[in-house]
Protein backbone atom coordinates (compact mmCIF):
# COMPACT_ATOMS: atom_id res chain seq x y z
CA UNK A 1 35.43 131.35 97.86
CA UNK A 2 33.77 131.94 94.61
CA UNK A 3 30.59 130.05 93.52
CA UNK A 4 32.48 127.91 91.55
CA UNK A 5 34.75 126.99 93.63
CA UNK A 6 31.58 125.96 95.87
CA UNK A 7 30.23 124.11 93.60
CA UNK A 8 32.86 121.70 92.96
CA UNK A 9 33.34 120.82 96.10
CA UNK A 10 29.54 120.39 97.08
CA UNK A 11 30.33 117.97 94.35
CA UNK A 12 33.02 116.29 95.60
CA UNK A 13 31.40 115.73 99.16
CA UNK A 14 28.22 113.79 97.38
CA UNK A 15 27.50 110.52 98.10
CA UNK A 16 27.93 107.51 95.74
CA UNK A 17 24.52 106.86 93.84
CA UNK A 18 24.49 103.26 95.77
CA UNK A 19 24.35 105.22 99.05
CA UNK A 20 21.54 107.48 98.28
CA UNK A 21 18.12 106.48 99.16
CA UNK A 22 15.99 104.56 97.44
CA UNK A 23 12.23 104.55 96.39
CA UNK A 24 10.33 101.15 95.75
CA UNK A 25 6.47 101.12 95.08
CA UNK A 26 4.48 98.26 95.07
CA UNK A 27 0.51 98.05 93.43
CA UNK A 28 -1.63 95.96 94.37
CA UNK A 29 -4.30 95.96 91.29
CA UNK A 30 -8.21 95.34 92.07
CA UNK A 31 -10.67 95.33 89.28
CA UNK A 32 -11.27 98.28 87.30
CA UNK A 33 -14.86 99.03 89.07
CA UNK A 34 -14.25 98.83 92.56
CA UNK A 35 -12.50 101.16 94.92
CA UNK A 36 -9.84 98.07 95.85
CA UNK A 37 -7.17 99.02 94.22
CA UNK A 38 -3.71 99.86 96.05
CA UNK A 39 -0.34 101.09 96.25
CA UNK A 40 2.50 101.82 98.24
CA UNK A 41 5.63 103.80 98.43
CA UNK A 42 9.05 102.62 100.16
CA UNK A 43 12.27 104.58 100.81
CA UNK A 44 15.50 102.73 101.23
CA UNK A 45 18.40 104.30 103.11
CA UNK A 46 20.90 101.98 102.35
CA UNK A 47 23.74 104.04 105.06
CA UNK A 48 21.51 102.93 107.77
CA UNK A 49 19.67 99.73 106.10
CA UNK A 50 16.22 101.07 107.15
CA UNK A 51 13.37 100.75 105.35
CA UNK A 52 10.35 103.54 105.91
CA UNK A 53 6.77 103.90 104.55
CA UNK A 54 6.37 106.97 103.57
CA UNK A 55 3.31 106.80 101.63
CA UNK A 56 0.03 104.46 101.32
CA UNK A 57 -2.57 105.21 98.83
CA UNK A 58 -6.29 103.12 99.38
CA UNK A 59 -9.68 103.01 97.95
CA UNK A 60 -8.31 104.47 94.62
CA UNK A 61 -11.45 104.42 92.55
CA UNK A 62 -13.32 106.48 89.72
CA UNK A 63 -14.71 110.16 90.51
CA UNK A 64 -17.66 111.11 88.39
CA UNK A 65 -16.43 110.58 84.47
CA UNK A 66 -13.04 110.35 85.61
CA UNK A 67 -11.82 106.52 85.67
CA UNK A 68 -10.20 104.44 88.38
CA UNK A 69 -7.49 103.59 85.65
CA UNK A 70 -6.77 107.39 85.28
CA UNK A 71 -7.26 108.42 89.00
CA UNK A 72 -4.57 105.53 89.66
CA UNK A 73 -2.37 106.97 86.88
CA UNK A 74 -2.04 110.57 88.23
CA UNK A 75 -1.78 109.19 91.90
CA UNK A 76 1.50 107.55 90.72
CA UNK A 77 2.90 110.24 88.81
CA UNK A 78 4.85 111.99 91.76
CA UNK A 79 6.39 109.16 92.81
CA UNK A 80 7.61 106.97 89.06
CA UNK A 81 10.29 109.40 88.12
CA UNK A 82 12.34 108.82 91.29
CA UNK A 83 11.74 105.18 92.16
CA UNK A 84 13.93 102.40 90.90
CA UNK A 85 11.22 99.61 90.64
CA UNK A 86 7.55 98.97 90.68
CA UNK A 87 5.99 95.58 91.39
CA UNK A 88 2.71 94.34 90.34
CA UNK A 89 0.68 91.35 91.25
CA UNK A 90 -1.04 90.94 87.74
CA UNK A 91 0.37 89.57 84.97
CA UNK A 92 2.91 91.52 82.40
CA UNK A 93 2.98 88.92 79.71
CA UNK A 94 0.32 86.91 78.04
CA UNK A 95 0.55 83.07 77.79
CA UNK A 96 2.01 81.71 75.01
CA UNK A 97 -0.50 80.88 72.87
CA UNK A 98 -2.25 84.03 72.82
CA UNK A 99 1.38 85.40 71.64
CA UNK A 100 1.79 83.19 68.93
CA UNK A 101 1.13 84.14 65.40
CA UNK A 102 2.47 80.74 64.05
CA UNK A 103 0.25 78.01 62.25
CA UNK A 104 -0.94 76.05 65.35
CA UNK A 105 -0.52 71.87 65.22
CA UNK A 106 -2.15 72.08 68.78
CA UNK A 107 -0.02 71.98 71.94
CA UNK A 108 0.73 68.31 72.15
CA UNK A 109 2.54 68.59 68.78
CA UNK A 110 3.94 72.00 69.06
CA UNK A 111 7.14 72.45 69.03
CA UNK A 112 7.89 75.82 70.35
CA UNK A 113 10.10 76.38 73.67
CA UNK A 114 7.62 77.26 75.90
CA UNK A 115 5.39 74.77 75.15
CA UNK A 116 8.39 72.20 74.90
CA UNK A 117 9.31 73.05 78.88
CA UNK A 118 5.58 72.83 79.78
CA UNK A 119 5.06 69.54 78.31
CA UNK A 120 8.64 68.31 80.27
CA UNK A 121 7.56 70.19 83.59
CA UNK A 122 3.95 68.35 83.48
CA UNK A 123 5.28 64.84 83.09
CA UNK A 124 7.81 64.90 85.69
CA UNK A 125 5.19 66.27 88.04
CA UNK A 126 2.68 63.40 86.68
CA UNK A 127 4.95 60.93 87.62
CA UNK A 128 4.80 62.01 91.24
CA UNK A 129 1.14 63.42 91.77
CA UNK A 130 -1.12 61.61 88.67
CA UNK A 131 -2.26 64.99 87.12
CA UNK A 132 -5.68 64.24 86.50
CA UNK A 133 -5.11 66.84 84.02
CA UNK A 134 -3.28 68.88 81.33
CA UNK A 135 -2.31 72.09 81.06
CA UNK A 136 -3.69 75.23 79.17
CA UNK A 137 -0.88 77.09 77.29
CA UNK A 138 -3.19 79.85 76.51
CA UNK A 139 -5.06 80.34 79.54
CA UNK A 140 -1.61 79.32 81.34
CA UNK A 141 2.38 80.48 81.39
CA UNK A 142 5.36 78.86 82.80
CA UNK A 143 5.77 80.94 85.50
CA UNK A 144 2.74 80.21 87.09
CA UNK A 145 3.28 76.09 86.74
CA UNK A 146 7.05 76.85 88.64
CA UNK A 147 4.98 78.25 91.55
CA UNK A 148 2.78 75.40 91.56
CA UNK A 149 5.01 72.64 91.50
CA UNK A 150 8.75 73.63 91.87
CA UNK A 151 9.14 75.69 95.45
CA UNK A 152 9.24 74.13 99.12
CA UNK A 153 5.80 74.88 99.10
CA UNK A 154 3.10 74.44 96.46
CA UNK A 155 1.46 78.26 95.29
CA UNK A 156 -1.30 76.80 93.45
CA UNK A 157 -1.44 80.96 92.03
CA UNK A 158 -4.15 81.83 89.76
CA UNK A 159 -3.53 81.31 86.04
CA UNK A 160 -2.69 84.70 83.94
CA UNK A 161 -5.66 84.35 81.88
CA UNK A 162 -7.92 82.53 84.60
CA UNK A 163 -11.71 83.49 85.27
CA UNK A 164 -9.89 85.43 88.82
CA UNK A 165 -7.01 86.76 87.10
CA UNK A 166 -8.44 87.40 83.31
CA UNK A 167 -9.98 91.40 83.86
CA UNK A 168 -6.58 92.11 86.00
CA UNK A 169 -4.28 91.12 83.11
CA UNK A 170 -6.30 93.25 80.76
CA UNK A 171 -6.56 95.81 83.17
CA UNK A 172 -2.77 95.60 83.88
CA UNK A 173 -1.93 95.70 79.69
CA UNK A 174 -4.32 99.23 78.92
CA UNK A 175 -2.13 100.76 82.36
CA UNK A 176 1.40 99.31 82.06
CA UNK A 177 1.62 101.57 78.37
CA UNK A 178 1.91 104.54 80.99
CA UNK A 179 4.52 103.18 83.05
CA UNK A 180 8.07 103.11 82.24
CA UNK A 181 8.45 99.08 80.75
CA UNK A 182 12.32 98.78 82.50
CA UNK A 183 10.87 99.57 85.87
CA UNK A 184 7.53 97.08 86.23
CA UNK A 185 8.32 93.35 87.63
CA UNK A 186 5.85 91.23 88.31
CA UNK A 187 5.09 89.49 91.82
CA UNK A 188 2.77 87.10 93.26
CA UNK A 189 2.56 88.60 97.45
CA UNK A 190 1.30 85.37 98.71
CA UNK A 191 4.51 83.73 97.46
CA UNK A 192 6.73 86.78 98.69
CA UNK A 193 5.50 86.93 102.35
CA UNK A 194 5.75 83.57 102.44
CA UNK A 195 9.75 84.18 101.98
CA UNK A 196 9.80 87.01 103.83
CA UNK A 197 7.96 85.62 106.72
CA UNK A 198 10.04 82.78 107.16
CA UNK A 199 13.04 84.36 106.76
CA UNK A 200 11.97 86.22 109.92
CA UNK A 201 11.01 83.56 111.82
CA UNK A 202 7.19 84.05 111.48
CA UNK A 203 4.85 80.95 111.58
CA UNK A 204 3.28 79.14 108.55
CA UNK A 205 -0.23 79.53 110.02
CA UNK A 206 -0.10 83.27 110.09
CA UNK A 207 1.61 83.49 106.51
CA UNK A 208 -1.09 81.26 105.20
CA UNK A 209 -3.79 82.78 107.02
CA UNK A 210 -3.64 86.66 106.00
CA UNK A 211 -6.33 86.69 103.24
CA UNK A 212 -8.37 84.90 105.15
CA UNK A 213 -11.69 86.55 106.31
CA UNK A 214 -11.53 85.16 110.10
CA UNK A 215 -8.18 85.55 111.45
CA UNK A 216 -6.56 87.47 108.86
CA UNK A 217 -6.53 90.46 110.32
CA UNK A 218 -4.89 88.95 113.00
CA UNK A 219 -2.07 87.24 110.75
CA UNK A 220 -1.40 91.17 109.20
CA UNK A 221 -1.16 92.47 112.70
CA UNK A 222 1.66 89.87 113.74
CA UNK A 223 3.14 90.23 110.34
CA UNK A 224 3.79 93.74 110.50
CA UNK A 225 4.22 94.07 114.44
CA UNK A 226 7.71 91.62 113.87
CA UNK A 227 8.84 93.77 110.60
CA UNK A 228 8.85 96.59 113.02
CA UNK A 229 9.80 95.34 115.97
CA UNK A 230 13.19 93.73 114.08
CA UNK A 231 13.65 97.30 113.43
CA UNK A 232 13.14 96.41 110.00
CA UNK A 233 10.64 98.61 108.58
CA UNK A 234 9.38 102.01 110.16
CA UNK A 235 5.57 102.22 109.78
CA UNK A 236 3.31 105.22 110.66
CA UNK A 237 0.62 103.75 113.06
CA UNK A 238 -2.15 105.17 110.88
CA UNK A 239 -0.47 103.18 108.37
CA UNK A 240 0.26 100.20 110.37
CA UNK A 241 -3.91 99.81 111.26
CA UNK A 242 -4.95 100.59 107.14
CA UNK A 243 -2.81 97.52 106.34
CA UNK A 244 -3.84 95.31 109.34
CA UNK A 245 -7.61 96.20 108.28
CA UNK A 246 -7.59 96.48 104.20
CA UNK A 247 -5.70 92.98 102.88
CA UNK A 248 -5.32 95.28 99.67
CA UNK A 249 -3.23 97.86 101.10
CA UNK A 250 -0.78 94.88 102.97
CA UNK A 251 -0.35 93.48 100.01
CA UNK A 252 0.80 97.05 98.28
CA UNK A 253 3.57 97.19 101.07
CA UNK A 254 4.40 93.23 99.95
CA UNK A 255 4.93 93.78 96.97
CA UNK A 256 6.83 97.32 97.31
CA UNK A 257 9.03 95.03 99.70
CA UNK A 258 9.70 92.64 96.98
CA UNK A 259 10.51 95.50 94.67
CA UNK A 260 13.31 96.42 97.04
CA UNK A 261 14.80 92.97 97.81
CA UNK A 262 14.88 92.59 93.65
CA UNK A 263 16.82 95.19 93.77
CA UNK A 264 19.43 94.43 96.45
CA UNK A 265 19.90 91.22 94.28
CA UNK A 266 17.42 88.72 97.23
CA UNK A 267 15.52 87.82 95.01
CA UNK A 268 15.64 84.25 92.95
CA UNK A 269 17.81 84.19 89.83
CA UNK A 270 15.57 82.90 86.62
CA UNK A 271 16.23 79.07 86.36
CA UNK A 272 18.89 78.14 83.75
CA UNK A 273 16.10 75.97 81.47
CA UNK A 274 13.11 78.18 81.73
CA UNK A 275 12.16 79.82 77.94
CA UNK A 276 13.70 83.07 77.83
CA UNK A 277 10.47 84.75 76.02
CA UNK A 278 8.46 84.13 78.98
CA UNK A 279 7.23 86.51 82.10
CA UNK A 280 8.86 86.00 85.20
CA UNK A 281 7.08 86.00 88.92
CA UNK A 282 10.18 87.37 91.01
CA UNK A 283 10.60 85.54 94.21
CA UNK A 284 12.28 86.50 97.33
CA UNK A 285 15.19 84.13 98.01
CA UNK A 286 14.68 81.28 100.94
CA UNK A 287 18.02 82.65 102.66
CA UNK A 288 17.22 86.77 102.87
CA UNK A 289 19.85 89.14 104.70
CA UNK A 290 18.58 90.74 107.56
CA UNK A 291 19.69 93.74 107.54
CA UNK A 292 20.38 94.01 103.99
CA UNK A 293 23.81 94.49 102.78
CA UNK A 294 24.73 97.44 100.79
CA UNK A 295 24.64 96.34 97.24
């Protein structure tokens, strides 16, 4: 047979690109200075459903006059080209008001979308909880006031411009000008565990529980022991103890998790009303198929 001939029908016998595996990574971003910072790398085989770990990166920090920001950078680089989505748990979009070039009335007379939904979001909340107080469009963004008041469960999620969250965002705008802008989504892993866990059944106390200095440990352990036992996700056991002892690293995997259900379409569909200029948290649905279903 010539090589040609070979060639066509090595062709012909390749899978569909829906079929071939997939590669998710989720980054979990510390400050700039410290050796916190996180990611991970997941492979989906969407014949079989699995999901497998196949890499965890920790403690990624600077190296004499070489910066955390560009350590983390080159890390990355073998795995960006051939994954389909990266998630991030720091803010991709400022909040309006640092956006807006406009001559400002102030926010109680503006008259701008975002602002507009903020204003209607606040007073139907005020009518049920008495907000003892406004909101801060430029400290502020939509997405994080959905969180707070809008899901079964309030996610009272730090603001993008926040004293916690402030250095992350800025550290998260100088890095995502290296990463390719169609691939980044932004998620919150307290809010996606929280779907994730009780899709599986998990209790609230150990979803709630897994930052927490006492106990949390335990809460990752239990967390990860039913994603594997469910034959959900296959985790080396080297990997399986980093994430159980280094909330940083668990959160990575989260968030690499969320990157994958985005992509097999379990993930929340942007309300109808919310201002179409604004960042989006993504957020596992409430009703997640386990296993997933060939998209």
């Amino acid at each position: 047979m010539s090589e040609k001939r070979v060639s066509s029908v090595k062709r012909a016998v390749r899978r569909p690109s829906f079929l071939r595996k997939k590669q998710f990574i989720g980054l979990s971003l510390a400050g700039g200075k410290t050796n916190k910072t996180c990611f991970a790398v997941l492979e989906y085989f969407p014949v079989k459903k699995k999901i497998f770990l196949v890499h965890l990166e920790t403690r990624i920090q600077s190296e004499g006059k070489v910066s955390a920001d560009q350590k983390l950078i080159e890390s990355l680089k073998p795995y960006q080209k051939k994954s389909s989505l990266m998630a991030v748990n720091a803010p991709l979009t400022w909040p309006k008001c640092i956006r807006c070039r406009l001559k400002c009335p102030g926010y109680e007379k503006c008259k701008e979308p975002e602002i507009l939904w903020m204003w209607k979001q606040y007073k139907k909340i005020d009518k049920k909880e008495k907000l003892k107080k406004v909101f801060t469009p430029y400290a502020e963004r939509c997405a994080e006031m959905y969180l707070a008041h809008s899901l079964e469960e309030p996610f009272y999620v730090s603001q993008a411009l926040g004293a916690n969250m402030a250095p992350l965002a800025a550290r998260m705008f100088f890095l995502k000008k290296r990463f390719p802008a169609k691939k980044l989504i932004e998620v919150h892993p307290k809010v996606s565990l929280w779907r994730i866990g009780r899709s599986l059944g998990i209790r609230p106390t150990h979803l709630k529980k897994h930052k927490h200095a006492i106990g949390g440990e335990e809460a990752r352990h239990i967390i990860l022991e039913t994603l594997v036992e469910k034959d959900i996700a296959f985790i080396y056991v080297q990997d399986f103890q980093t994430m159980v002892q280094d909330s940083g690293a668990f959160d990575a995997f989260i968030s690499a998790l969320t990157a994958l259900l985005k992509h097999l379409g379990h993930c929340e569909p942007i309300p109808k009303n919310f201002p179409s200029s604004e960042g989006w948290i993504e957020i596992p649905k409430t009703d997640i198929s386990w296993p997933f279903l060939v998209p």
